[in-house]
Protein backbone atom coordinates (compact mmCIF):
# COMPACT_ATOMS: atom_id res chain seq x y z
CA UNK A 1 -61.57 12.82 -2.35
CA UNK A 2 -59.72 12.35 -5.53
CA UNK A 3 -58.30 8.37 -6.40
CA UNK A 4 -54.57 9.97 -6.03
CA UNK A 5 -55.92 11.19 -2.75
CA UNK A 6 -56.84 7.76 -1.38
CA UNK A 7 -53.77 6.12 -2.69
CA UNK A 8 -52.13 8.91 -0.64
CA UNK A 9 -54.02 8.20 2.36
CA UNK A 10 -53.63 4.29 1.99
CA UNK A 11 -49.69 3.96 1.55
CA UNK A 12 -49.63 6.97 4.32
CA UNK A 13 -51.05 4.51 6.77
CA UNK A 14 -49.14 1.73 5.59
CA UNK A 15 -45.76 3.26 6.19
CA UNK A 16 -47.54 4.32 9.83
CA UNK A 17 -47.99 1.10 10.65
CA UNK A 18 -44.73 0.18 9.64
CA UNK A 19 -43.12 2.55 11.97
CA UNK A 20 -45.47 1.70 14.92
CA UNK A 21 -45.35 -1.90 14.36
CA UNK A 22 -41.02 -1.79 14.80
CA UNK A 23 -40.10 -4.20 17.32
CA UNK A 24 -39.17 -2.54 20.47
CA UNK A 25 -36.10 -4.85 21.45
CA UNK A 26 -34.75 -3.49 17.66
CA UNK A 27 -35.05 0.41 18.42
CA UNK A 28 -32.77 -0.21 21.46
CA UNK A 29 -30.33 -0.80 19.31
CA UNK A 30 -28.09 2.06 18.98
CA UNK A 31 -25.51 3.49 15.93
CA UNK A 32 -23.00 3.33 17.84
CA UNK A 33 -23.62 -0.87 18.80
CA UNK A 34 -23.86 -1.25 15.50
CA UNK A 35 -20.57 0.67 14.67
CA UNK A 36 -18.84 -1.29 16.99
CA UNK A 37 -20.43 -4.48 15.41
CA UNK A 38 -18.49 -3.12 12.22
CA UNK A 39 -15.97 -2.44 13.34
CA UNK A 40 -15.02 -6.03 14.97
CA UNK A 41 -16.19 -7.88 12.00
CA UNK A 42 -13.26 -5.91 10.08
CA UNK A 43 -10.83 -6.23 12.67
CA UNK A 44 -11.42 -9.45 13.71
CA UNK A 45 -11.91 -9.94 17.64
CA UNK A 46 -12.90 -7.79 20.73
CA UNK A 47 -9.35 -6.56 21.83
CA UNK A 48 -8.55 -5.17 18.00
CA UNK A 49 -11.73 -3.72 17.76
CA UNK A 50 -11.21 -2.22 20.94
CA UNK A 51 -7.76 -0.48 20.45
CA UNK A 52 -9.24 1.13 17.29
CA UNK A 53 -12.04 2.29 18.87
CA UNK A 54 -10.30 3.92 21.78
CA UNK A 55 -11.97 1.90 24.59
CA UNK A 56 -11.80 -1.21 26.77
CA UNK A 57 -12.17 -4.61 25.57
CA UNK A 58 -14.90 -5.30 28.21
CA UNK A 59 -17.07 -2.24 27.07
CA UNK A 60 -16.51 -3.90 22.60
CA UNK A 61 -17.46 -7.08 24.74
CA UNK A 62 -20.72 -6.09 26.70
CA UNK A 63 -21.97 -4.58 23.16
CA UNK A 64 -21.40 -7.45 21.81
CA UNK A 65 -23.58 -9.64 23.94
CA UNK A 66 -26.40 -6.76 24.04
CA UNK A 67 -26.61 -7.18 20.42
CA UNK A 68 -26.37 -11.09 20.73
CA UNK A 69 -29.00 -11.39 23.14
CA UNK A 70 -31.08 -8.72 21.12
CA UNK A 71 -30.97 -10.89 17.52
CA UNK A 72 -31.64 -14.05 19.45
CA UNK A 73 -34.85 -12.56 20.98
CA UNK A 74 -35.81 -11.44 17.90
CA UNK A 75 -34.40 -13.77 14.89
CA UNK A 76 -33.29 -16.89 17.24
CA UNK A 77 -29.67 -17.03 15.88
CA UNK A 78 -27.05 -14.80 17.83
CA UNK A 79 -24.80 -12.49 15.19
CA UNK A 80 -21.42 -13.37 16.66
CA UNK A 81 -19.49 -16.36 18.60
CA UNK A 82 -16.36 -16.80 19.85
CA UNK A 83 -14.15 -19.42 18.46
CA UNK A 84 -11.27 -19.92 21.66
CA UNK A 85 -8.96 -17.69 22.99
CA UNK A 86 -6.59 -15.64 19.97
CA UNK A 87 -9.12 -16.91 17.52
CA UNK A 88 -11.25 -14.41 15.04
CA UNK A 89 -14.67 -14.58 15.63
CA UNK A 90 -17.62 -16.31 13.78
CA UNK A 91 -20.14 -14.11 12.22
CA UNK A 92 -23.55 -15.86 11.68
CA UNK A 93 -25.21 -15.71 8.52
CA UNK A 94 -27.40 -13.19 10.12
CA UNK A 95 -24.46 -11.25 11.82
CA UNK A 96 -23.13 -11.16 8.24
CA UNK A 97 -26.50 -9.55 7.50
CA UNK A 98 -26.49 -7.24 10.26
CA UNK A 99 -22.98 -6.32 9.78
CA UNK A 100 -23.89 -5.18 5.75
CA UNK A 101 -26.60 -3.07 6.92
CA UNK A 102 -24.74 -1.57 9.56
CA UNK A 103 -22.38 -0.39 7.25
CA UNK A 104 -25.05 0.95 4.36
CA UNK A 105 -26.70 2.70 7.57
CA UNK A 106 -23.61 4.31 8.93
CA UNK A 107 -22.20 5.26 5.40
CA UNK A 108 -25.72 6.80 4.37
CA UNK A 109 -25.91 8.68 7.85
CA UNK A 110 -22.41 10.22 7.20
CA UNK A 111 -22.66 11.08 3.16
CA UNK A 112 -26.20 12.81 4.31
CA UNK A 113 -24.45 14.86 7.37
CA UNK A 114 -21.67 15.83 4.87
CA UNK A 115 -24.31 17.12 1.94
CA UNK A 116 -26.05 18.93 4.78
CA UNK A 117 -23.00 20.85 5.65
CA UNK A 118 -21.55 21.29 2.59
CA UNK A 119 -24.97 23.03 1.42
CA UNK A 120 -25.54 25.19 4.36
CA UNK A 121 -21.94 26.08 4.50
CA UNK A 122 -21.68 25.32 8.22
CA UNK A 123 -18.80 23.57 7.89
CA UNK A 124 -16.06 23.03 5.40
CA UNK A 125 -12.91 19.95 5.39
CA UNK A 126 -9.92 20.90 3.87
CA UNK A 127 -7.10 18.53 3.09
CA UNK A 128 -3.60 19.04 2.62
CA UNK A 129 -0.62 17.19 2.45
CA UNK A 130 2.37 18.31 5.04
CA UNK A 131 3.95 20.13 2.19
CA UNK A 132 1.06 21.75 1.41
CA UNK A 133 -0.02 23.43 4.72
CA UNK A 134 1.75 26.54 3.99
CA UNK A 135 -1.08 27.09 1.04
CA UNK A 136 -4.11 27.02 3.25
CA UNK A 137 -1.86 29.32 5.81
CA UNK A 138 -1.10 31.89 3.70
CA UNK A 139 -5.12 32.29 2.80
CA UNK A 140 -6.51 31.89 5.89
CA UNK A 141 -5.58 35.48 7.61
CA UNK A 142 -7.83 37.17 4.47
CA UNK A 143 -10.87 34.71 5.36
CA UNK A 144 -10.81 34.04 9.00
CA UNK A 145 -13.13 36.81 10.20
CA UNK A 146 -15.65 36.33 7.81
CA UNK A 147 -15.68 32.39 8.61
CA UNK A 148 -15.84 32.96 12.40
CA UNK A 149 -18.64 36.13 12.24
CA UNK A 150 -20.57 33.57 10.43
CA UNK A 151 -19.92 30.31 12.87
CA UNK A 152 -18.18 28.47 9.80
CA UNK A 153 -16.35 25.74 11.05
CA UNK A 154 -13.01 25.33 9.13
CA UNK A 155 -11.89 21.57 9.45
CA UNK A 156 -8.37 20.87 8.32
CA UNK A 157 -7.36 17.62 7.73
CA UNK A 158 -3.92 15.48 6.84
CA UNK A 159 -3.93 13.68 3.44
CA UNK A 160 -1.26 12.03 2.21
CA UNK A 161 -0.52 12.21 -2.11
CA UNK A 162 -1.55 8.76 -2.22
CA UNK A 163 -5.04 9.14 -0.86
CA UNK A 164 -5.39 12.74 -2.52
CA UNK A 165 -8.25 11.42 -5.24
CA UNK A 166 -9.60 9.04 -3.23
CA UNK A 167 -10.71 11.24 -0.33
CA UNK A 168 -11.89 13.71 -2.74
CA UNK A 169 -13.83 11.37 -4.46
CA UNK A 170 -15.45 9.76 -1.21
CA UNK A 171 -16.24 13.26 0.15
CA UNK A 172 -14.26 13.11 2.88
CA UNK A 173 -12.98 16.57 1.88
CA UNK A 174 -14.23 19.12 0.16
CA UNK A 175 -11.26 21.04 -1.15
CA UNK A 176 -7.46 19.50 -0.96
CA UNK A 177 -4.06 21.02 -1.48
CA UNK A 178 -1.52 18.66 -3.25
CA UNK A 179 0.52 17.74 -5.94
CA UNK A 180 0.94 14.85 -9.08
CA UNK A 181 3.03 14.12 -11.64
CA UNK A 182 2.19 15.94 -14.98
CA UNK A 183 3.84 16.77 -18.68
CA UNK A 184 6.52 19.47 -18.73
CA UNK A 185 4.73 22.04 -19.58
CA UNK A 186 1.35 20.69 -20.51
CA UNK A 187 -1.98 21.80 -19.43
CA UNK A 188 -3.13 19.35 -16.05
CA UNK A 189 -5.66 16.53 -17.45
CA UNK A 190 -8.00 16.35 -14.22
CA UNK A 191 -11.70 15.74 -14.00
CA UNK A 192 -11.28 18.60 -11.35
CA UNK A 193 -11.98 21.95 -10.59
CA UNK A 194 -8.04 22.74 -10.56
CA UNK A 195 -6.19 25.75 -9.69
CA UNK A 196 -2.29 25.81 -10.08
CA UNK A 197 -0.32 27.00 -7.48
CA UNK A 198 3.52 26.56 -9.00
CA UNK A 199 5.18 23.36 -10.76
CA UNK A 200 8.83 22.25 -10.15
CA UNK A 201 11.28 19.40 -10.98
CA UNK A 202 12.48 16.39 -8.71
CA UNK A 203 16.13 15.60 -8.11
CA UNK A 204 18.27 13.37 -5.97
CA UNK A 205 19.47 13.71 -2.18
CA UNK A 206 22.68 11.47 -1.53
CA UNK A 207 24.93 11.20 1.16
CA UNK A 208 27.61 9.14 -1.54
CA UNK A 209 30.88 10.78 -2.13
CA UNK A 210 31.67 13.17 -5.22
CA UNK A 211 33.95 9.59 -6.14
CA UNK A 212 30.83 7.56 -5.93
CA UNK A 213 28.34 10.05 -7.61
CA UNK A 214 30.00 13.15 -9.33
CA UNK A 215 27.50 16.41 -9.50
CA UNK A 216 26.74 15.93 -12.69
CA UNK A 217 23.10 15.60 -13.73
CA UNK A 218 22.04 11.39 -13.31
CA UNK A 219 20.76 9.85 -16.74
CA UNK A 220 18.31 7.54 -17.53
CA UNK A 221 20.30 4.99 -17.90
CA UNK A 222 22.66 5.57 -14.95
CA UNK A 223 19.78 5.80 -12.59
CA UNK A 224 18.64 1.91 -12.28
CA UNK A 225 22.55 0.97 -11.10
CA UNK A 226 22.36 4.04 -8.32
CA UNK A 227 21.70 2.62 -4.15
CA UNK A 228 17.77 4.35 -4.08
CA UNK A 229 15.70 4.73 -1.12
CA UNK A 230 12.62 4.38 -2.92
CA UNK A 231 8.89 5.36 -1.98
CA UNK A 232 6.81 2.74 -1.24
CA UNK A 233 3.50 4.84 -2.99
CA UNK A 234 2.57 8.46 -3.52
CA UNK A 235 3.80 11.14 -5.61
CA UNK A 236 7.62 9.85 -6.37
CA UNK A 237 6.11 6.72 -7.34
CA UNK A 238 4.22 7.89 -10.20
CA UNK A 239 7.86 9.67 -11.43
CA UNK A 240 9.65 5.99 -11.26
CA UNK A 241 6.50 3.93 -12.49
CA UNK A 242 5.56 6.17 -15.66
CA UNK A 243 9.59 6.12 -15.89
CA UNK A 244 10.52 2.39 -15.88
CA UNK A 245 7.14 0.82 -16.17
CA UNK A 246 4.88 -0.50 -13.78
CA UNK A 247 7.53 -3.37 -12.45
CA UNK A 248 9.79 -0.32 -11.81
CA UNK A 249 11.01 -2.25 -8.29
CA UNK A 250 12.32 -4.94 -9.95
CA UNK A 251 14.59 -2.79 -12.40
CA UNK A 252 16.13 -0.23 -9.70
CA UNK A 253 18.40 -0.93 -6.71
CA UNK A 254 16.59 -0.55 -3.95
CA UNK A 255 17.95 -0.28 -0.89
CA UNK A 256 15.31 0.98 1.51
CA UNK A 257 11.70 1.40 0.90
CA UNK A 258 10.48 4.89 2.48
CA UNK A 259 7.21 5.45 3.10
CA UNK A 260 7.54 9.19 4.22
CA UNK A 261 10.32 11.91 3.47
CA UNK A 262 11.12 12.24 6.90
CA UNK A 263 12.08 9.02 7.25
CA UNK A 264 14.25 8.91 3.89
CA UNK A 265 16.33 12.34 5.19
CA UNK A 266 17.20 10.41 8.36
CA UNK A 267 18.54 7.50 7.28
CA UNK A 268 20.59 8.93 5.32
CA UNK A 269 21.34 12.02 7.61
CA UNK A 270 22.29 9.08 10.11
CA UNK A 271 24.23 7.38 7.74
CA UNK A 272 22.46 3.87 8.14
CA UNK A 273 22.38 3.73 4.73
CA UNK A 274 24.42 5.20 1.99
CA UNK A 275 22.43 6.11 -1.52
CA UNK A 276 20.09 8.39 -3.37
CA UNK A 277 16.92 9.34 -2.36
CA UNK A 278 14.39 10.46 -4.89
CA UNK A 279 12.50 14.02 -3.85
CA UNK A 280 10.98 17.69 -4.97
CA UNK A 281 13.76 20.86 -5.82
CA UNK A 282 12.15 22.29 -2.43
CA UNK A 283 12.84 19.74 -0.25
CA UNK A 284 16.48 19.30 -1.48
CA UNK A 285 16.76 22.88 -1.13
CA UNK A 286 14.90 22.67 1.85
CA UNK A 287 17.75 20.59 3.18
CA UNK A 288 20.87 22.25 1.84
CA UNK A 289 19.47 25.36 4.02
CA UNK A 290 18.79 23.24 7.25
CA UNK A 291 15.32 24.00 7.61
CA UNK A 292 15.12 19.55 6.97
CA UNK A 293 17.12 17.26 8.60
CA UNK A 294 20.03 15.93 6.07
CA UNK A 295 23.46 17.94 6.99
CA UNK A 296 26.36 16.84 4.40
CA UNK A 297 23.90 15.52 1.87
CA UNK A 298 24.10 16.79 -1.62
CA UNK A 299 21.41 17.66 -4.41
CA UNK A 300 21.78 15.86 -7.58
CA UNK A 301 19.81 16.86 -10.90
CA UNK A 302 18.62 14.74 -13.22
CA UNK A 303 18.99 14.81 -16.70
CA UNK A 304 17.09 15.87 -19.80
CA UNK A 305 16.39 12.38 -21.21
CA UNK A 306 13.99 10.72 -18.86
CA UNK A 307 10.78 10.04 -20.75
CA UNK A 308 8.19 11.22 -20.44
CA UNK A 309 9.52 14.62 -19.07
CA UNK A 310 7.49 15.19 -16.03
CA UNK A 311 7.42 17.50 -13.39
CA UNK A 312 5.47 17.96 -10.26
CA UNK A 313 2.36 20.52 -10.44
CA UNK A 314 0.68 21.95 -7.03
CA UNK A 315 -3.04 23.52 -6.33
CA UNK A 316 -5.81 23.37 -5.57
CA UNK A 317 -8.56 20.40 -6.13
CA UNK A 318 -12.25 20.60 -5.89
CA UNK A 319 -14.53 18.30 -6.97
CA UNK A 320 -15.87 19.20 -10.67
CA UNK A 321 -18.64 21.29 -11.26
CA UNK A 322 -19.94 21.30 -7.18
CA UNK A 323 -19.01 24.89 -6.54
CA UNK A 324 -21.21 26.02 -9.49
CA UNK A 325 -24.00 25.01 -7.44
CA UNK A 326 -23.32 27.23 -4.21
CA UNK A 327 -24.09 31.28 -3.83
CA UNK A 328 -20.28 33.43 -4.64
CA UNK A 329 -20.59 33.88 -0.60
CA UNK A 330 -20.60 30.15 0.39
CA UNK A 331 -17.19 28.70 1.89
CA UNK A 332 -16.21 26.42 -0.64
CA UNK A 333 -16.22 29.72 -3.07
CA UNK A 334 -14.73 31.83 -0.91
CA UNK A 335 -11.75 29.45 -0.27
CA UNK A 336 -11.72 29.43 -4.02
CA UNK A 337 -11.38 33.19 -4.85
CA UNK A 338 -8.79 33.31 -1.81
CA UNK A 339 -6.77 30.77 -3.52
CA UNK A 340 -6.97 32.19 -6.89
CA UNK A 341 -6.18 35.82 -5.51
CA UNK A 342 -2.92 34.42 -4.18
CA UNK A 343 -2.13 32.20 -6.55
CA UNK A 344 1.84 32.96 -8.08
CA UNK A 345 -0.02 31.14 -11.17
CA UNK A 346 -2.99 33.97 -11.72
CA UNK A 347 -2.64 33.33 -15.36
CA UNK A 348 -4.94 30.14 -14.88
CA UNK A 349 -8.45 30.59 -15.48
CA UNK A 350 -10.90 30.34 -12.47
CA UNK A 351 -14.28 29.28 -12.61
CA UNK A 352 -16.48 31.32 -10.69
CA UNK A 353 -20.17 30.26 -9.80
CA UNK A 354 -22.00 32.52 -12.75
């Protein structure tokens, strides 16, 4: 036996012991305990914990002493107390301990169940914003034999502009459908695979009278003295921040903050509040047809003089250079090539797996 060999053999019977030598009261404790150990730390008591979790407060309750009875057999310190009745409850240095590896376990668990599926192509998550839906719908007819001959699992999965990057980033999807503000004109800067599905401007929806707010197009300048319902985040945000500067609140008149389109079209549809509401060409037009709530309102352009010039580009996002590393036949690719095959934009170039 070589000395590589023995090493081998040595830290093989190491880790065996190791394993062997776990203490039993710690292997009864389950993922899920410690999930809901997680998840009261963040929300701060049983009954919080409990309504995110979708279950009674007595079941968040009984974990909870399990695992309290469990570390104080084993460390002598529970991981939780209560502090009185309303009160947020006391993690324990070793509950904060328990709590951090809970969450490294959990995370690690997920991110590996994710790269498994992504790799086999058992299952693909595809995100798209409400706007978007239409995108993945007028694909899915050319792929959805294939996928279901082949026991692909097709997850689809609401993402609002805001969160577009982020759940990319994190993995939680592996393809999205949205939009962001970009130069008229300009190629997209994106660390992402991108492929462009159609670009348009934004303009204003108001319910104010012709007296108020002629139909002309709305400067620049006139803008900032206009009644706005203004987005609290997300894609019209970017328009008024890279606009009027970061502190862009505190130079408009706003009204209402919005925090969905929906919302925006019925108060003014309703008439609770009279103004302008910031939005996409298709929406307004969206409106002026009735296919969105808003009867009476009218669309406004906006000027030429807003710097930068910006308009809104929609497509596709994948994360950068990950389909390169996946056969022409797996689902991420296939989406792809569907995507770019019915793209209006098919001048764009599309980077195939080679």
């Amino acid at each position: 036996m070589t000395v590589p060999d023995i090493a081998d053999e040595v830290d093989a019977e190491e880790l065996l012991a190791t394993l062997l030598g776990c203490p039993p009261e710690m292997l009864d404790v389950s993922l899920d305990q410690l999930r809901t150990l997680a998840v009261v730390y963040t929300t701060g008591t049983a009954q919080r914990a409990a309504r995110a979790l979708g279950r009674e407060q007595s079941s968040v309750q009984k974990q909870l002493d399990n695992l309290n009875r469990t570390a104080t057999r084993l460390v002598g310190e529970a991981l939780v107390l209560k502090q009185g009745r309303g009160k947020d409850f006391l993690f324990t240095p070793s509950g904060e301990e328990v709590v951090e590896l809970a969450i490294q376990t959990l995370a690690s668990w997920t991110d590996s169940l994710h790269r498994s599926r992504r790799r086999l192509g058992s299952t693909v998550t595809f995100g798209t914003t409400e706007f978007t839906v239409e995108f993945l719908g007028a694909v899915w007819p050319t792929l959805r034999e294939d996928f279901e001959r082949r026991d692909i699992r097709l997850n689809i999965e609401h993402v609002r502009t805001r969160d577009l990057w982020r759940k990319l980033d994190a993995k939680k999807v592996d393809m999205v459908c949205g939009s962001f503000a970009a130069q008229v004109g300009g190629p997209p800067e994106l660390d992402y695979d991108f492929l462009e599905w159609h670009r348009e401007r934004v303009a204003l929806l108001t319910n104010l009278t012709t007296r108020e707010l002629p139909d002309t197009p709305v400067t620049a300048a006139k803008l900032p003295a206009l009644p706005l319902l203004a987005p609290t985040a997300g894609l019209l945000a970017q328009f008024l921040g890279r606009w009027y500067g970061p502190d862009y609140r505190g130079k408009l008149n706003i009204i209402a903050d919005i925090d969905s389109l929906n919302y925006g079209l019925n108060l003014l549809d309703a008439e609770l509040t009279h103004g302008c509401m910031l939005t996409t060409e298709r929406v307004a037009d969206a409106v002026l047809e009735g296919r969105l709530p808003g009867r009476g309102l009218r669309k406004i352009d906006l000027a030429e003089d807003y710097a930068p010039a910006l308009e809104i580009v929609t497509g596709i996002f994948a994360r950068k250079g990950e389909r390169v590393r996946y056969a022409t036949d797996h689902p991420l690719n296939l989406l792809w090539t569907a995507f770019a095959a019915a793209s209006p934009t098919r001048s764009v170039p599309v980077t195939l797996p080679g």
